[in-house]
Protein backbone atom coordinates (compact mmCIF):
# COMPACT_ATOMS: atom_id res chain seq x y z
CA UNK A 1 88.35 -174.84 34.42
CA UNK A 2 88.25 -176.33 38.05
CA UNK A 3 85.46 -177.02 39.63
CA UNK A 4 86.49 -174.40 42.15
CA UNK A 5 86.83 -171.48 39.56
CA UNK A 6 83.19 -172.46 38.00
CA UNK A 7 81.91 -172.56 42.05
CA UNK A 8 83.59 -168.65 41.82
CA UNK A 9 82.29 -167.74 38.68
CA UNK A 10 78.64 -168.48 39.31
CA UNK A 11 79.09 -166.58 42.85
CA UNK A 12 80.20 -163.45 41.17
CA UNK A 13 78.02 -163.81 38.40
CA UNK A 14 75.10 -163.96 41.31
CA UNK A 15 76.20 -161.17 42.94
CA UNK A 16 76.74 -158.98 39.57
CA UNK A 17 72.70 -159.83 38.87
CA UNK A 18 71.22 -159.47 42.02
CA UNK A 19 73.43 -156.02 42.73
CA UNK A 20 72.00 -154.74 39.04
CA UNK A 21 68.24 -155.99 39.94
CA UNK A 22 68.53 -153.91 43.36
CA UNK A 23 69.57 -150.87 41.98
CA UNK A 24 66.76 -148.12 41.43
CA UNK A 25 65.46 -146.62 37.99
CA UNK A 26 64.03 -143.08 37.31
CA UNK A 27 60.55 -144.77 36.22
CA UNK A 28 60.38 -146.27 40.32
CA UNK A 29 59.33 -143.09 40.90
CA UNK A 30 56.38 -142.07 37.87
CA UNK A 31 53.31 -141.85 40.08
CA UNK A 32 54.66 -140.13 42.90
CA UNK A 33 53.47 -137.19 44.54
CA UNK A 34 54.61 -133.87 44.40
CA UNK A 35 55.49 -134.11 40.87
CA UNK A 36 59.11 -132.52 40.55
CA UNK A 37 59.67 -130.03 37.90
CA UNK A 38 63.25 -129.03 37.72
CA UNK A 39 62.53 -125.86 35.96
CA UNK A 40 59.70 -124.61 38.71
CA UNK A 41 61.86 -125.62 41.65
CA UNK A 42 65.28 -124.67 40.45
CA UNK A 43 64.08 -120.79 39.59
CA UNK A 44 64.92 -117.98 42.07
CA UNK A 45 66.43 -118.22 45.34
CA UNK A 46 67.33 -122.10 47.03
CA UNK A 47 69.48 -122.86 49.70
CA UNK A 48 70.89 -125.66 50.84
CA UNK A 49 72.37 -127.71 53.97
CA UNK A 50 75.19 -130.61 52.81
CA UNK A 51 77.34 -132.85 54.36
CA UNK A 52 79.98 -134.92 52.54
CA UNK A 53 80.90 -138.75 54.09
CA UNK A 54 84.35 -140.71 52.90
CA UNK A 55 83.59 -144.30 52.13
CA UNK A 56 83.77 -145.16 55.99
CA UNK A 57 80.37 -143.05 56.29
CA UNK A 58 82.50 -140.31 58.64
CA UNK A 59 81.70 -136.87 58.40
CA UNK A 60 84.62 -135.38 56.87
CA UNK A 61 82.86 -131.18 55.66
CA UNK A 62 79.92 -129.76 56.19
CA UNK A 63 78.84 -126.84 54.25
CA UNK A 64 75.82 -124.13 52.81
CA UNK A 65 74.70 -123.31 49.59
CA UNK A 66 73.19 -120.20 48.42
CA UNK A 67 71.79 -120.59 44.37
CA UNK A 68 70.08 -117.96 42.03
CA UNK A 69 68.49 -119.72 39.85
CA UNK A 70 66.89 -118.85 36.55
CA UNK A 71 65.12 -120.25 32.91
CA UNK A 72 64.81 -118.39 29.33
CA UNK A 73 63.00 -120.80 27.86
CA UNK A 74 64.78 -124.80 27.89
CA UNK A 75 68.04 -123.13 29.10
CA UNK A 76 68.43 -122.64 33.14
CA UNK A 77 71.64 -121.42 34.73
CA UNK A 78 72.06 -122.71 38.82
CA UNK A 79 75.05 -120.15 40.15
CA UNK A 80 75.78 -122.11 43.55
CA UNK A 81 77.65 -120.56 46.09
CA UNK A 82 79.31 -123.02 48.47
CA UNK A 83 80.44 -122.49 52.42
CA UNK A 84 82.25 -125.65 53.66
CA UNK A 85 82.47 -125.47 57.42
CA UNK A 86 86.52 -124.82 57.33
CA UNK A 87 85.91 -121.76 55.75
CA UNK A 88 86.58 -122.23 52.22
CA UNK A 89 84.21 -121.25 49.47
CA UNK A 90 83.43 -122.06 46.00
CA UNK A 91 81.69 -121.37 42.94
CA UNK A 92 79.76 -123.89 40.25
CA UNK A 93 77.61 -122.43 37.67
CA UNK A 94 75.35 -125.20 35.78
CA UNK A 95 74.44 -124.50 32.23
CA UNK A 96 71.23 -126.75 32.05
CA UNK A 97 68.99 -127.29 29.04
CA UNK A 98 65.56 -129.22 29.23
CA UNK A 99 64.60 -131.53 26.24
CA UNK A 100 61.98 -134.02 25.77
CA UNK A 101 60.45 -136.77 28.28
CA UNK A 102 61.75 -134.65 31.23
CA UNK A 103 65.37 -135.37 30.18
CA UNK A 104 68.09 -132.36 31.25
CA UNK A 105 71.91 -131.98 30.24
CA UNK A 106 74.29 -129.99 31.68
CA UNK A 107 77.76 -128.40 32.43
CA UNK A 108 79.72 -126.60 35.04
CA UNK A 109 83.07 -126.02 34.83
CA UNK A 110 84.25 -128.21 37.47
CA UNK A 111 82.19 -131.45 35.26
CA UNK A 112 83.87 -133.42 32.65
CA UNK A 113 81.74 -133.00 29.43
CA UNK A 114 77.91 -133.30 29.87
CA UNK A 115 75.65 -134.73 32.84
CA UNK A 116 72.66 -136.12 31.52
CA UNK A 117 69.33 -136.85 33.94
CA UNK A 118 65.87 -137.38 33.63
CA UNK A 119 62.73 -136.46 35.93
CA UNK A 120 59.96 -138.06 36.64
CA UNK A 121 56.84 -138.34 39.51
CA UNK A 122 59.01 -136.60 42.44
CA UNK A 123 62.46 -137.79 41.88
CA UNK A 124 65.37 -136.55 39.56
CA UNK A 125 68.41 -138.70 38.75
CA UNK A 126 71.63 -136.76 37.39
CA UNK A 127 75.03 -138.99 36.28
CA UNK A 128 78.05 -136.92 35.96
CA UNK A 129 81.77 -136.83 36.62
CA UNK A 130 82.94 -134.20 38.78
CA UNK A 131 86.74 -132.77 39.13
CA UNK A 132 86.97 -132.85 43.12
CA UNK A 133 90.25 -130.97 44.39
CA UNK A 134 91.76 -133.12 47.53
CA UNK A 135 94.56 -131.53 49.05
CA UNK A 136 96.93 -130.48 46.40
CA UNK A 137 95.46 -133.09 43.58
CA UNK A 138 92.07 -133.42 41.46
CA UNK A 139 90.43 -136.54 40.60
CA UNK A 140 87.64 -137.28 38.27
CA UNK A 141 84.65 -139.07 40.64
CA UNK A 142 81.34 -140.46 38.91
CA UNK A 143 78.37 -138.89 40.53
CA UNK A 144 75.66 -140.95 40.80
CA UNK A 145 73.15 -138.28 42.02
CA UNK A 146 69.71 -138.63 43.32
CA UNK A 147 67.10 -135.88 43.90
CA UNK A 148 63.56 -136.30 45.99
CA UNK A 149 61.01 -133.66 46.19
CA UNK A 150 59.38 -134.07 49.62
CA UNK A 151 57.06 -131.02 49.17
CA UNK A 152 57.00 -127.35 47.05
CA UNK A 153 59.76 -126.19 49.74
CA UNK A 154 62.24 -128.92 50.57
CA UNK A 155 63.96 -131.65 48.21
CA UNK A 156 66.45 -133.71 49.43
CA UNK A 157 69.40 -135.06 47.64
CA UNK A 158 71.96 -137.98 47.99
CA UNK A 159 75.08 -138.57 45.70
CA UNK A 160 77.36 -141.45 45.90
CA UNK A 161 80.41 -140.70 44.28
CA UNK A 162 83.41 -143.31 43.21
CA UNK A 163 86.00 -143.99 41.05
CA UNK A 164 86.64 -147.13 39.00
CA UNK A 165 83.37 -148.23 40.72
CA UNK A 166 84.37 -147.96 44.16
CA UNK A 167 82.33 -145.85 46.19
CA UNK A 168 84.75 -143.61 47.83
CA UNK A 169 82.20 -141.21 49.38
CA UNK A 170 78.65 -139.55 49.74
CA UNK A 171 76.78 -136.35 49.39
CA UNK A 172 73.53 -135.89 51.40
CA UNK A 173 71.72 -132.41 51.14
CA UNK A 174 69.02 -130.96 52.09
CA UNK A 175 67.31 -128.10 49.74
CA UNK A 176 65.06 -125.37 50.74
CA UNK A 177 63.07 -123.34 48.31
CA UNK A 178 61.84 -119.66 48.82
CA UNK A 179 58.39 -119.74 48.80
C-alpha cells in the first residue's frame, strides 16, 4: 500500500468515527421533560402539518394528516389519513404493539416487515423501510425517524430518509393532539 492510499484510509476511517460519535441515541434524551408516552399521546384524535424536502432541502409536497388513534391493551392501531397539497390522498394504518423498556414494533402496509423504536424522556426514535411510490415506480427508503414531545399538545417529528445510505430526502412534521 502507498503511502497515499494509507493517507486515504486513515481520512475515511476519521470521518466514519467522528460521523458515528455525532450521531444521536434514544438514551440522549432519558431525563427530559415532558416524558413521551406513545400510548397516551397516540390515542384519539391527532393531526398533523408535514412537509417533505428532496436531498437539495427544496420543498417538493406539503400535506395534512388526520389520525384516530386507539390501544386495547399493548396493541395500538394509528389509521392516518394523508392530504398532500396536489390533491392526492392516502391511507397508512400502523399495527403497533408496546413491549418492555418502552420498546414498540410495528407494521403498515406500505413498510417492509417490522419498524422497531424505543421511547424514552420526551423523544421517540422509529427505524423502518418505507415503499414510497415516485411517479410510476416504488422504492424501498430507510426511515430514520425522530419524534420530540414539546408539550401534552404538540410533538414534532423529523425523518431522514435514504437509500443505500444516501440521504435522498426529509420529513419534518408537526403534530397536534386534541386536548
Amino acid at each position: 500500500m502507498t503511502l497515499r492510499h494509507w493517507l486515504c484510509a486513515g481520512i475515511l476511517g476519521t470521518a466514519a468515527l467522528l460521523g458515528g460519535c455525532a450521531s444521536q441515541k434514544i438514551t440522549d434524551y432519558a431525563s427530559e421533560q415532558p416524558t413521551l408516552s406513545m400510548r397516551a399521546y397516540f390515542n384519539g384524535k391527532v393531526q398533523a402539518h408535514g412537509m417533505f424536502q428532496d436531498r437539495f432541502g427544496r420543498v417538493v409536497k406539503r400535506f395534512t394528516v388526520v389520525m384516530d388513534c386507539s390501544w386495547q391493551g399493548n396493541n395500538g392501531v394509528l389509521d392516518e389519513r394523508f392530504t398532500y397539497s396536489d390533491g392526492s390522498t392516502q391511507r397508512r394504518v400502523w399495527k403497533l404493539k408496546a413491549l418492555a423498556d418502552g420498546r414498540f414494533t410495528g407494521t403498515a402496509d406500505d413498510v417492509v416487515g417490522t419498524a422497531e423504536g424505543q421511547e424514552q424522556g420526551n423523544a421517540f426514535h422509529w427505524r423502518y423501510t418505507l415503499r414510497q411510490p415516485v411517479g410510476d415506480s416504488v422504492y424501498e427508503v430507510q426511515m430514520d425517524d425522530w419524534m420530540y414531545l414539546v408539550d401534552r399538545q404538540v410533538m414534532l417529528n423529523r425523518a431522514e430518509m435514504s437509500k443505500f445510505g444516501i440521504t435522498v430526502g426529509a420529513v419534518t412534521l408537526s403534530f397536534t393532539r386534541n386536548p
